[in-house]
C-alpha atoms as a PDB file:
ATOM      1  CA  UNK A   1       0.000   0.000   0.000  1.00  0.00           C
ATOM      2  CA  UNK A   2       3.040   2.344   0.176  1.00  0.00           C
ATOM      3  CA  UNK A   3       3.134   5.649   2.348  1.00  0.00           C
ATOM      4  CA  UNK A   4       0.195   6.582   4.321  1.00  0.00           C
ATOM      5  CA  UNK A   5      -0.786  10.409   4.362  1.00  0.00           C
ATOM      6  CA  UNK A   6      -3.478  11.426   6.982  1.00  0.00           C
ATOM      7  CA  UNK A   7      -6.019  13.877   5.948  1.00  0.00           C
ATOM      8  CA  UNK A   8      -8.228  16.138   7.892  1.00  0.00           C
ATOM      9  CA  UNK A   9     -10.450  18.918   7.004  1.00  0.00           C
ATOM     10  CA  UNK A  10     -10.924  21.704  10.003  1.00  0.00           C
ATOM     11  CA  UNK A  11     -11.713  24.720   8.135  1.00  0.00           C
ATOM     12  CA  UNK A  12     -15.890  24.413   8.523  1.00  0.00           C
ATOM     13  CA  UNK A  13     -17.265  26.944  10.019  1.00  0.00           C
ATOM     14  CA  UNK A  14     -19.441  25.226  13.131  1.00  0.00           C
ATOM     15  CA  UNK A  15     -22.903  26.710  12.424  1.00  0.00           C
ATOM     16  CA  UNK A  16     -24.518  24.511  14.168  1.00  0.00           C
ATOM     17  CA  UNK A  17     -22.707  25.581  17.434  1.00  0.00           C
ATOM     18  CA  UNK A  18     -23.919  29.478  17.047  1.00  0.00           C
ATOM     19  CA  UNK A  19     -23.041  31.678  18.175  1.00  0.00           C
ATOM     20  CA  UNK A  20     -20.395  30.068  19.874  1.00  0.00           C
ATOM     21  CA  UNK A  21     -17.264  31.671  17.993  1.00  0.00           C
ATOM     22  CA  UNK A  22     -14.013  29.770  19.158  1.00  0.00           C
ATOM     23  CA  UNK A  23     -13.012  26.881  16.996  1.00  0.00           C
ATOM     24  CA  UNK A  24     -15.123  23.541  18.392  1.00  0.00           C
ATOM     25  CA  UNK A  25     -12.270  21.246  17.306  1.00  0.00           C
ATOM     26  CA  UNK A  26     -10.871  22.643  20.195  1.00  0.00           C
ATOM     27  CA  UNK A  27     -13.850  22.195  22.542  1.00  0.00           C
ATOM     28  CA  UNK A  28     -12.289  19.858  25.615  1.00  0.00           C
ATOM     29  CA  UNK A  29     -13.997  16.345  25.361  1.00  0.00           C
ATOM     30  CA  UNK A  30     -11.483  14.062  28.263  1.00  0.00           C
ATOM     31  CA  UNK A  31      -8.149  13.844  29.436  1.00  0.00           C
ATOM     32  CA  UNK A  32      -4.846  12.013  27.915  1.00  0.00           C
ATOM     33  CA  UNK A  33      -2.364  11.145  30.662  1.00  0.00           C
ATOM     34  CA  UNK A  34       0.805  13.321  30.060  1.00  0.00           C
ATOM     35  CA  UNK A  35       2.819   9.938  29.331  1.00  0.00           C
ATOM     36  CA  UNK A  36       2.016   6.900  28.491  1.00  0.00           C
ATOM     37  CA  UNK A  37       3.292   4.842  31.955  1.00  0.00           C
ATOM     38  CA  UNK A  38       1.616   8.342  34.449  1.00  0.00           C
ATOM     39  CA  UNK A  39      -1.562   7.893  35.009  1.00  0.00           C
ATOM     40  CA  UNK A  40      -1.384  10.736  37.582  1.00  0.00           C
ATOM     41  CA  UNK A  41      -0.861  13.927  35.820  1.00  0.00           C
ATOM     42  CA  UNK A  42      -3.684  13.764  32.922  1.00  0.00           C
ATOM     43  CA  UNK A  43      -4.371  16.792  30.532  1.00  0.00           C
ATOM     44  CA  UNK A  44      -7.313  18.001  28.911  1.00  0.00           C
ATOM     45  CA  UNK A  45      -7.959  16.602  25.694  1.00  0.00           C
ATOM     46  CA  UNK A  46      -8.773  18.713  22.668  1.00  0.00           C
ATOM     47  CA  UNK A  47     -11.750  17.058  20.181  1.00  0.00           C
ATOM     48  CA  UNK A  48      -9.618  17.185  17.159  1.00  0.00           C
ATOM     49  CA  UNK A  49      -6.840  15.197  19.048  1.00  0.00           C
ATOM     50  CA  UNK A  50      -9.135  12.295  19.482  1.00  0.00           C
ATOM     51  CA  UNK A  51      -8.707  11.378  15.144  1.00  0.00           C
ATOM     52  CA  UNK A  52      -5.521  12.537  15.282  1.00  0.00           C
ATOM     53  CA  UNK A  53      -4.238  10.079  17.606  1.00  0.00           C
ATOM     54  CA  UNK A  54      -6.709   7.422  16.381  1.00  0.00           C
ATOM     55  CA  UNK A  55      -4.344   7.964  13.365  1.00  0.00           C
ATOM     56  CA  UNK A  56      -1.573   7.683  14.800  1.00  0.00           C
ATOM     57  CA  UNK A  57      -2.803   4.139  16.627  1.00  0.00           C
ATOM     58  CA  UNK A  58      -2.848   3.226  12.610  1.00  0.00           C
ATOM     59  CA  UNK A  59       0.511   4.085  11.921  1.00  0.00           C
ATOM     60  CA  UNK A  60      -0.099   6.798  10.403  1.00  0.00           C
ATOM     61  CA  UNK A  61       2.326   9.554  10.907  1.00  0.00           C
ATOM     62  CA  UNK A  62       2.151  12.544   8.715  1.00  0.00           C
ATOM     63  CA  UNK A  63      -0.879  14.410   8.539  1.00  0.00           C
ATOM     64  CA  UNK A  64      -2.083  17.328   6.361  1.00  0.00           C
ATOM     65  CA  UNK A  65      -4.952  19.710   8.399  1.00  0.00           C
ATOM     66  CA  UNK A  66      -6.856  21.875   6.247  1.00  0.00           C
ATOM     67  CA  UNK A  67      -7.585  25.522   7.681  1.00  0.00           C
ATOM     68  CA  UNK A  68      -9.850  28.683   6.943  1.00  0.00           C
ATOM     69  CA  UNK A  69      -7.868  31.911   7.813  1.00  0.00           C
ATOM     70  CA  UNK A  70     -10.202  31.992  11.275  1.00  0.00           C
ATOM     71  CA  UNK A  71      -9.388  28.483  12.343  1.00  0.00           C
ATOM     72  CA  UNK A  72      -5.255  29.274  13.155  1.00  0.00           C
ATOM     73  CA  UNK A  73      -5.745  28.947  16.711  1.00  0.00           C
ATOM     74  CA  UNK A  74      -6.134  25.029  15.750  1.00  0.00           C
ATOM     75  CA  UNK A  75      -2.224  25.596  14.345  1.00  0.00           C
ATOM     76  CA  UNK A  76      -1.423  27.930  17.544  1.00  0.00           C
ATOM     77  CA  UNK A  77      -2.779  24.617  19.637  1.00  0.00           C
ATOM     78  CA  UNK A  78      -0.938  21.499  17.899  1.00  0.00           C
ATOM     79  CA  UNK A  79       2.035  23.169  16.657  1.00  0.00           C
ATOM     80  CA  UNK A  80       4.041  20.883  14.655  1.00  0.00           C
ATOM     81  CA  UNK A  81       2.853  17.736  16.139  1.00  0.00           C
ATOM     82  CA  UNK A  82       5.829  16.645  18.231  1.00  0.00           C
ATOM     83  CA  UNK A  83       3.809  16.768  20.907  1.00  0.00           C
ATOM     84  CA  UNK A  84       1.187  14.143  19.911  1.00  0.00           C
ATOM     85  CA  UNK A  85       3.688  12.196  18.407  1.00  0.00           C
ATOM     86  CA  UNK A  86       2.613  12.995  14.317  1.00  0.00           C
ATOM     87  CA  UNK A  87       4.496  15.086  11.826  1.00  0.00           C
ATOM     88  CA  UNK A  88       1.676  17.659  11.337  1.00  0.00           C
ATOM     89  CA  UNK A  89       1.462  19.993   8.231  1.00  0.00           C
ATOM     90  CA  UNK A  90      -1.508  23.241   7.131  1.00  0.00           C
ATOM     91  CA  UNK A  91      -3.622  23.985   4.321  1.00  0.00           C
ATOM     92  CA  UNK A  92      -5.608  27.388   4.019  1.00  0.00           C
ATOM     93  CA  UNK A  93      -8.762  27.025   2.931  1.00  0.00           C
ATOM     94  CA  UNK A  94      -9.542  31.166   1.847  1.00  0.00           C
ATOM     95  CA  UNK A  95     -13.028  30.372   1.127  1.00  0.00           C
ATOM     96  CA  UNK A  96     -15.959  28.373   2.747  1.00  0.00           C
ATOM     97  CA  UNK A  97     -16.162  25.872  -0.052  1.00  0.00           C
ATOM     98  CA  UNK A  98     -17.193  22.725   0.919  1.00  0.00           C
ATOM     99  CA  UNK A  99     -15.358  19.280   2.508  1.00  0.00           C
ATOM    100  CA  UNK A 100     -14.145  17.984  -1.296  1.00  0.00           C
ATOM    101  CA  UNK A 101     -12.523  21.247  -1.828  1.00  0.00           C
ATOM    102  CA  UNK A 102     -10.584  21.083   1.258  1.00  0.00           C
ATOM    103  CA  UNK A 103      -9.636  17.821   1.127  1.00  0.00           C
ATOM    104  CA  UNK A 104      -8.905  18.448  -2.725  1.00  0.00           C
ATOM    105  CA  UNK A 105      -5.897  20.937  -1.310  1.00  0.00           C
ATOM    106  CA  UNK A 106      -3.755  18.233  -0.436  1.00  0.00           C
ATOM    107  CA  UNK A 107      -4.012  16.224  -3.805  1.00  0.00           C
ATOM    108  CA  UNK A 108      -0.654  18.159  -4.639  1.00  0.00           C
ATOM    109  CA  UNK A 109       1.290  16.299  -1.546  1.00  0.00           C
ATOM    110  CA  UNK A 110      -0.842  12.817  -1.694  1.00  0.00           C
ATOM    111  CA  UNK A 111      -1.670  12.243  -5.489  1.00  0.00           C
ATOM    112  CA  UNK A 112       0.638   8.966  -5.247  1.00  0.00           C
ATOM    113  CA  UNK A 113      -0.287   7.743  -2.165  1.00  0.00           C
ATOM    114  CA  UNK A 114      -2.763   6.187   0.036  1.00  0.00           C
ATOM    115  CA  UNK A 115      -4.921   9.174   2.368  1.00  0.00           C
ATOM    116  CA  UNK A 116      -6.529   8.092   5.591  1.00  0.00           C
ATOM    117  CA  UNK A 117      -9.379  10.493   6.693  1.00  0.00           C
ATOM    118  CA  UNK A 118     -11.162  11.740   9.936  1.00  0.00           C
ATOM    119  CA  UNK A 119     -13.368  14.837  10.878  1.00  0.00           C
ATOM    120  CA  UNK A 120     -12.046  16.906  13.736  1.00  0.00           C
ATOM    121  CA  UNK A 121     -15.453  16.750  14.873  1.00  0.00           C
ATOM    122  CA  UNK A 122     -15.766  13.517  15.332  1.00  0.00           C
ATOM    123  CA  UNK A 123     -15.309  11.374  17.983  1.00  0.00           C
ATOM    124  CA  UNK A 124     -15.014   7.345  16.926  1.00  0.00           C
ATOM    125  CA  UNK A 125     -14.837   3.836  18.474  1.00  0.00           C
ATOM    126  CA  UNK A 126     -13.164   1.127  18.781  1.00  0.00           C
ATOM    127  CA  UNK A 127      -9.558   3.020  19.441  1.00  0.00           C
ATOM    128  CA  UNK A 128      -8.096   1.012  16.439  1.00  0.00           C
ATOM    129  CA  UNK A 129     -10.291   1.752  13.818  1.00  0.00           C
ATOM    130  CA  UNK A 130      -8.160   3.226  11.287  1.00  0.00           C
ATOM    131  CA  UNK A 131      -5.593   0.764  11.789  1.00  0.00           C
ATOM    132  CA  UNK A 132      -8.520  -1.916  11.199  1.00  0.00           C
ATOM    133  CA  UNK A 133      -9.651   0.013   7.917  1.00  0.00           C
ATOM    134  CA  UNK A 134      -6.727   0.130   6.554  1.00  0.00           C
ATOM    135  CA  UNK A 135      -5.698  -2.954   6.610  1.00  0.00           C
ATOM    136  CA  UNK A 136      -9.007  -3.690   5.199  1.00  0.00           C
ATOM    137  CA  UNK A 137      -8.120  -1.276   2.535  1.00  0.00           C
ATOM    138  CA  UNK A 138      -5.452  -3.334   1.268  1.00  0.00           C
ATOM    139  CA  UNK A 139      -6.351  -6.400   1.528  1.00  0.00           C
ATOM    140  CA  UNK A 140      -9.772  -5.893  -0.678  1.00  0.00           C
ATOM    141  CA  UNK A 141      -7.421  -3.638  -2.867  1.00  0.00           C
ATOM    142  CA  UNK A 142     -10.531  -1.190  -2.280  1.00  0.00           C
ATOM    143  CA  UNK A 143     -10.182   2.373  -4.483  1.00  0.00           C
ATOM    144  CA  UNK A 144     -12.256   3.731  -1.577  1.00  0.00           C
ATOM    145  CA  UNK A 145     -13.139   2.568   1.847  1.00  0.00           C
ATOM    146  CA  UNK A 146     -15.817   3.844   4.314  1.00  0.00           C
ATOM    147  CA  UNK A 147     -15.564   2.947   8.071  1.00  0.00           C
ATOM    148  CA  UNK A 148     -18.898   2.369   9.202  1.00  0.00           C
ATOM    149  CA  UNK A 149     -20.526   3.210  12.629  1.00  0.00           C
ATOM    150  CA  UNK A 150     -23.992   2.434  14.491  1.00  0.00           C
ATOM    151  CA  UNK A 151     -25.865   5.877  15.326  1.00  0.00           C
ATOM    152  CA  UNK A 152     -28.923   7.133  16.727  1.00  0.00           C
ATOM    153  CA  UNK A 153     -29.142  10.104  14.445  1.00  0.00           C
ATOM    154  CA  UNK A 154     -29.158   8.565  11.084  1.00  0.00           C
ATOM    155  CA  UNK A 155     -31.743  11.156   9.339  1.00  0.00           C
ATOM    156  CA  UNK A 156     -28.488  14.358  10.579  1.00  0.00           C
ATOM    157  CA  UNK A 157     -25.701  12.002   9.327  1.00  0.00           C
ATOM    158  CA  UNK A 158     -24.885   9.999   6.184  1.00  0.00           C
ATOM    159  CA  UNK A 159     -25.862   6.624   6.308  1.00  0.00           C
ATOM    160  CA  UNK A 160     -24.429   3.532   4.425  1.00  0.00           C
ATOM    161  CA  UNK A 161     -25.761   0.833   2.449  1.00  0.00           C
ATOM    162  CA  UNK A 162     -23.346  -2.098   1.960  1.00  0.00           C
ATOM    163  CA  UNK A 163     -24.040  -5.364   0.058  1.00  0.00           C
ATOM    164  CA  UNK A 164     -25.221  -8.118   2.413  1.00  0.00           C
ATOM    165  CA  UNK A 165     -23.208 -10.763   2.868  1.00  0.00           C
ATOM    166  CA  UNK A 166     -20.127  -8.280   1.288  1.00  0.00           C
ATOM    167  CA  UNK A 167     -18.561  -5.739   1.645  1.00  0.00           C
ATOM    168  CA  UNK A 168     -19.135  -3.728  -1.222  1.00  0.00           C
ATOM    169  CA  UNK A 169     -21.277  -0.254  -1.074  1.00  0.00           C
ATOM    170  CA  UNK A 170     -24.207   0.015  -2.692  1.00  0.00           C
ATOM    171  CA  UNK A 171     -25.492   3.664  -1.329  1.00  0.00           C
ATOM    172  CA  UNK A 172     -24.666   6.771   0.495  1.00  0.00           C
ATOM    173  CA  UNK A 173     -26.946   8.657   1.815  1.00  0.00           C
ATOM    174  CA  UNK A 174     -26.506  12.407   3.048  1.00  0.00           C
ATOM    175  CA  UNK A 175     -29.032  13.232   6.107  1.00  0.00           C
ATOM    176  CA  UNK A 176     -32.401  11.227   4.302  1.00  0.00           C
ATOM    177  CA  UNK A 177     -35.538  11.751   5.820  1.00  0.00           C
ATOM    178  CA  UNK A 178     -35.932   8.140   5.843  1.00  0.00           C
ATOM    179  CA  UNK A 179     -32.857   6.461   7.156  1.00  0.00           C
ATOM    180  CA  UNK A 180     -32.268   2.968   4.754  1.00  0.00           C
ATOM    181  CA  UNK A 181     -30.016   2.412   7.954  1.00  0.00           C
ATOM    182  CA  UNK A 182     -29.137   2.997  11.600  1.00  0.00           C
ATOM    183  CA  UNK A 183     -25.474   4.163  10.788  1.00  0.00           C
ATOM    184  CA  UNK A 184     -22.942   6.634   9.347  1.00  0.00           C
ATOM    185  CA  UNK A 185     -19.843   6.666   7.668  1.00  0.00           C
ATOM    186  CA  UNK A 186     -17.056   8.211   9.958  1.00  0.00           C
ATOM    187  CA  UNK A 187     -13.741   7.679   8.337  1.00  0.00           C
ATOM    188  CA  UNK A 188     -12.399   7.167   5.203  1.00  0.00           C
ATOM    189  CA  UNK A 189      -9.374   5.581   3.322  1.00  0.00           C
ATOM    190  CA  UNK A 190      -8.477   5.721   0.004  1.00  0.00           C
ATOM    191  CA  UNK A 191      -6.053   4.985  -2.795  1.00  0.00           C
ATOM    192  CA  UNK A 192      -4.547   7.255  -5.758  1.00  0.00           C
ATOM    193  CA  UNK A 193      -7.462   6.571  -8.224  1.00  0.00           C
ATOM    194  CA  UNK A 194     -10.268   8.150  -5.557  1.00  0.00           C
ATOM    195  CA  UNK A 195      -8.044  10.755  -5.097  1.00  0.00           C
ATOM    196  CA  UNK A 196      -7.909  11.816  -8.670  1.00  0.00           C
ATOM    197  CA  UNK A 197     -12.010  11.463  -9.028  1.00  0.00           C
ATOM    198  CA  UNK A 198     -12.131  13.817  -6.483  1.00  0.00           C
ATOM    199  CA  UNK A 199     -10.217  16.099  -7.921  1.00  0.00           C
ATOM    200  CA  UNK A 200     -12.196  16.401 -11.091  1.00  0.00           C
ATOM    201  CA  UNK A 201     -15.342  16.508  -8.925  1.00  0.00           C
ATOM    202  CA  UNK A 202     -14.169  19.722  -7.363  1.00  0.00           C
ATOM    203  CA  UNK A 203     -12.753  21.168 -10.513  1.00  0.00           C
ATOM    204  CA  UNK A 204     -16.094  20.095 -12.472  1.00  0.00           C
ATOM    205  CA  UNK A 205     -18.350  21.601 -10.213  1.00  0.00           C
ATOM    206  CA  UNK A 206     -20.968  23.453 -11.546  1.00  0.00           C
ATOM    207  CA  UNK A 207     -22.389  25.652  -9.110  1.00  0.00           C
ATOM    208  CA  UNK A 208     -21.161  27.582  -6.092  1.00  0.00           C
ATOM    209  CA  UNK A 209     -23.478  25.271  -3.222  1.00  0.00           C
ATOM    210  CA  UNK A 210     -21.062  23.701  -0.779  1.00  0.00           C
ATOM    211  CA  UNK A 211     -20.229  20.171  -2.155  1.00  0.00           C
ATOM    212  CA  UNK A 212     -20.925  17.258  -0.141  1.00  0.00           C
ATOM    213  CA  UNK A 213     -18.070  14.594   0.318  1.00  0.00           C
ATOM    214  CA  UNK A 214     -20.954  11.834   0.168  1.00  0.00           C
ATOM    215  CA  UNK A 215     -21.841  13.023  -3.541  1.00  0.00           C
ATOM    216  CA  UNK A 216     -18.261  12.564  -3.860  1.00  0.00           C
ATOM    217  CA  UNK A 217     -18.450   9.290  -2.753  1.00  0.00           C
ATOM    218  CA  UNK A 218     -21.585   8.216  -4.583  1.00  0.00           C
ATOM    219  CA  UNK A 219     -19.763   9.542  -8.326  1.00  0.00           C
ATOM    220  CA  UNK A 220     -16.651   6.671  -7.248  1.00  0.00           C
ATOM    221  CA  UNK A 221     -19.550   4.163  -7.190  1.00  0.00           C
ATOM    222  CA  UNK A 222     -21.015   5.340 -10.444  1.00  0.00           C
ATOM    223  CA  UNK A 223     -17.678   5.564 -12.250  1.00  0.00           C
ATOM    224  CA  UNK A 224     -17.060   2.093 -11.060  1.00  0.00           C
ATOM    225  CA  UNK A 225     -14.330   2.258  -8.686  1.00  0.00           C
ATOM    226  CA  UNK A 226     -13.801  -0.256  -6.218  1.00  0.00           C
ATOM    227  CA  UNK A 227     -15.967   1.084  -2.762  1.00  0.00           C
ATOM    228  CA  UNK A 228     -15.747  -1.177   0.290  1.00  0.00           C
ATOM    229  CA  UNK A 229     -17.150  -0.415   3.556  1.00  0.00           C
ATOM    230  CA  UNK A 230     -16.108  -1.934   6.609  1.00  0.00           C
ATOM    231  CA  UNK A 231     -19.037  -2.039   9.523  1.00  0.00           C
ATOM    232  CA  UNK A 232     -17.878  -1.477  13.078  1.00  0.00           C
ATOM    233  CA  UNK A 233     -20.985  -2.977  14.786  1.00  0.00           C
ATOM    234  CA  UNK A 234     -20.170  -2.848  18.164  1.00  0.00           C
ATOM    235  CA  UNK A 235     -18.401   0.279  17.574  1.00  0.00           C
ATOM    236  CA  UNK A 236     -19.088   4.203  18.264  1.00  0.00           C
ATOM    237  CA  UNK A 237     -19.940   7.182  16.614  1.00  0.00           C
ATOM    238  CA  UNK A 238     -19.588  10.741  18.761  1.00  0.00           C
ATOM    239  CA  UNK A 239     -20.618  13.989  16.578  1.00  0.00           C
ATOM    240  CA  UNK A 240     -19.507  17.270  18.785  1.00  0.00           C
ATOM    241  CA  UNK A 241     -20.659  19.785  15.824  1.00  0.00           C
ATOM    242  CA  UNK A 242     -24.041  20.862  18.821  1.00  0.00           C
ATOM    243  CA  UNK A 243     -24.146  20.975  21.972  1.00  0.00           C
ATOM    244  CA  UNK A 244     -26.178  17.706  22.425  1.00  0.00           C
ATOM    245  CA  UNK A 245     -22.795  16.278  21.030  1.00  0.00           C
ATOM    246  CA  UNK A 246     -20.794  17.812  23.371  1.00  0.00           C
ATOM    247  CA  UNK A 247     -22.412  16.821  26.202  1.00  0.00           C
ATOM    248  CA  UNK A 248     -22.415  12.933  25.420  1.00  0.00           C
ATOM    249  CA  UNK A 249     -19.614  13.137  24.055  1.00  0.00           C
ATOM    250  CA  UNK A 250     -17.708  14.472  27.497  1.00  0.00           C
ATOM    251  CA  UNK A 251     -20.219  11.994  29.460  1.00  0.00           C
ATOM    252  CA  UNK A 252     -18.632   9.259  27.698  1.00  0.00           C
ATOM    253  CA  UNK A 253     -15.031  10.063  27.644  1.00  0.00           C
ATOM    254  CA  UNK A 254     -14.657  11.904  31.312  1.00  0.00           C
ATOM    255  CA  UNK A 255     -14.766   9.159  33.557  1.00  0.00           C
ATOM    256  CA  UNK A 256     -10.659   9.148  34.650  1.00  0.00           C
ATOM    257  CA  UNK A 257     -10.781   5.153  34.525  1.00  0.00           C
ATOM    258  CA  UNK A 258     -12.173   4.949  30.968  1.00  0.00           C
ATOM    259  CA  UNK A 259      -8.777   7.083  30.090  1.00  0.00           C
ATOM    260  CA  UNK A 260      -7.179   4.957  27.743  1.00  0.00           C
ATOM    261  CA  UNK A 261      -2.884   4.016  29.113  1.00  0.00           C
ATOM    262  CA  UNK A 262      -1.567   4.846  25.309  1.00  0.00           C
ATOM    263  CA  UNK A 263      -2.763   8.250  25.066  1.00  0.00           C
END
């Protein structure tokens, strides 16, 4: 599979958190323990560090966070990654154009490579996912692959049809009134050829509406690349974009023995 490049888009601009004004990636949901063998001295625990070291956990080690010119305290906050353990890079995106777009802004760094994504905003279980989607990434030699979670909120999110008895996807669905399914796609992998699709997505685009990474998704499936999705039934999906998010987010994560010893 080569290189691994991480890949995660933090330049949204949190409506749905108005008129709250500082950037919610940074919103404190639990505590990491300063090192790995202390479990005395624990810190507070930014949301976007959650995918970040989730990544890492996959082996992933160089990731690319796309900006908007408001969002630098998020590069103020994680510096250059040493911290965390990553070799962390920035993208500006100037203008609010969508989640293709600003994943589109790394193409120029990952064309050749295989790009693991998360949402900053996003909180996901088991620990290990992305190491357990990629790996399932190469060994169905997927062009795409969409880890899938169990939700509540299926008709706000972007549920996922996949092929039963397979693993293949057959649907995407952004926010339907009528769920086809009680889950949500919550991280992605994906290989050169997606990468280049979405690219000509962006640059095809026909109108100024913010693109939606799930029409993105759907125009792999109808061009006929290879789209795999890998279910994570017993698994967890935490959306801190409101304030209902927040809150069970921090009630699940803030109990000091549910801190997990490797972060």
């Amino acid at each position: 599979m080569g290189r691994v490049f991480g890949v995660v888009p933090a330049a949204g601009v949190g409506s749905r958190l108005s008129p709250y004004r500082a950037p919610k990636e940074l919103i404190q949901v639990g505590y990491r323990r300063a090192a790995p063998d202390d479990a005395t001295r624990l810190l507070p625990m930014a949301a976007v560090e959650h995918v970040l070291y989730g990544m890492r956990t996959g082996g992933v080690h160089n990731v690319l966070l796309t900006l908007s010119p408001a969002k630098w305290d998020i590069f103020r906050y994680l510096g250059d990654g040493r911290e965390i353990g990553l070799e962390l890079a920035y993208l500006c995106q100037d203008e609010p154009l969508g989640m293709p777009h600003a994943l589109d802004l790394a193409r120029p760094f990952v064309a050749d490579h295989t790009v693991c994504m998360g949402m900053p905003d996003t909180i996901v279980a088991p620990r290990d996912c992305f190491a357990q989607l990629l790996e399932f990434h190469g060994t169905h030699r997927a062009d795409l692959s969409l880890g899938v979670f169990p939700t509540d909120e299926p008709q706000a999110l972007a549920p996922v049809l996949i092929e039963p008895g397979g693993h293949r996807v057959i649907a995407v669905v952004d926010k339907p009134a009528v769920p086809p399914a009680a889950n949500t796609w919550g991280i992605a992998c994906w290989s050169p050829a997606f990468t280049e699709l979405l690219h000509e997505f962006v640059r095809g685009a026909a109108d100024t509406r913010e693109q939606l990474l799930s029409d993105v998704f759907v125009a792999a499936m109808t061009a006929g690349l290879r789209v795999h999705g890998l279910a994570f039934g017993d698994g967890a999906y935490h959306d801190i974009g409101t304030a209902t998010g927040v809150l069970r987010a921090r009630a699940r994560f803030e109990a000091q023995e549910r801190i997990p010893a490797a972060l």
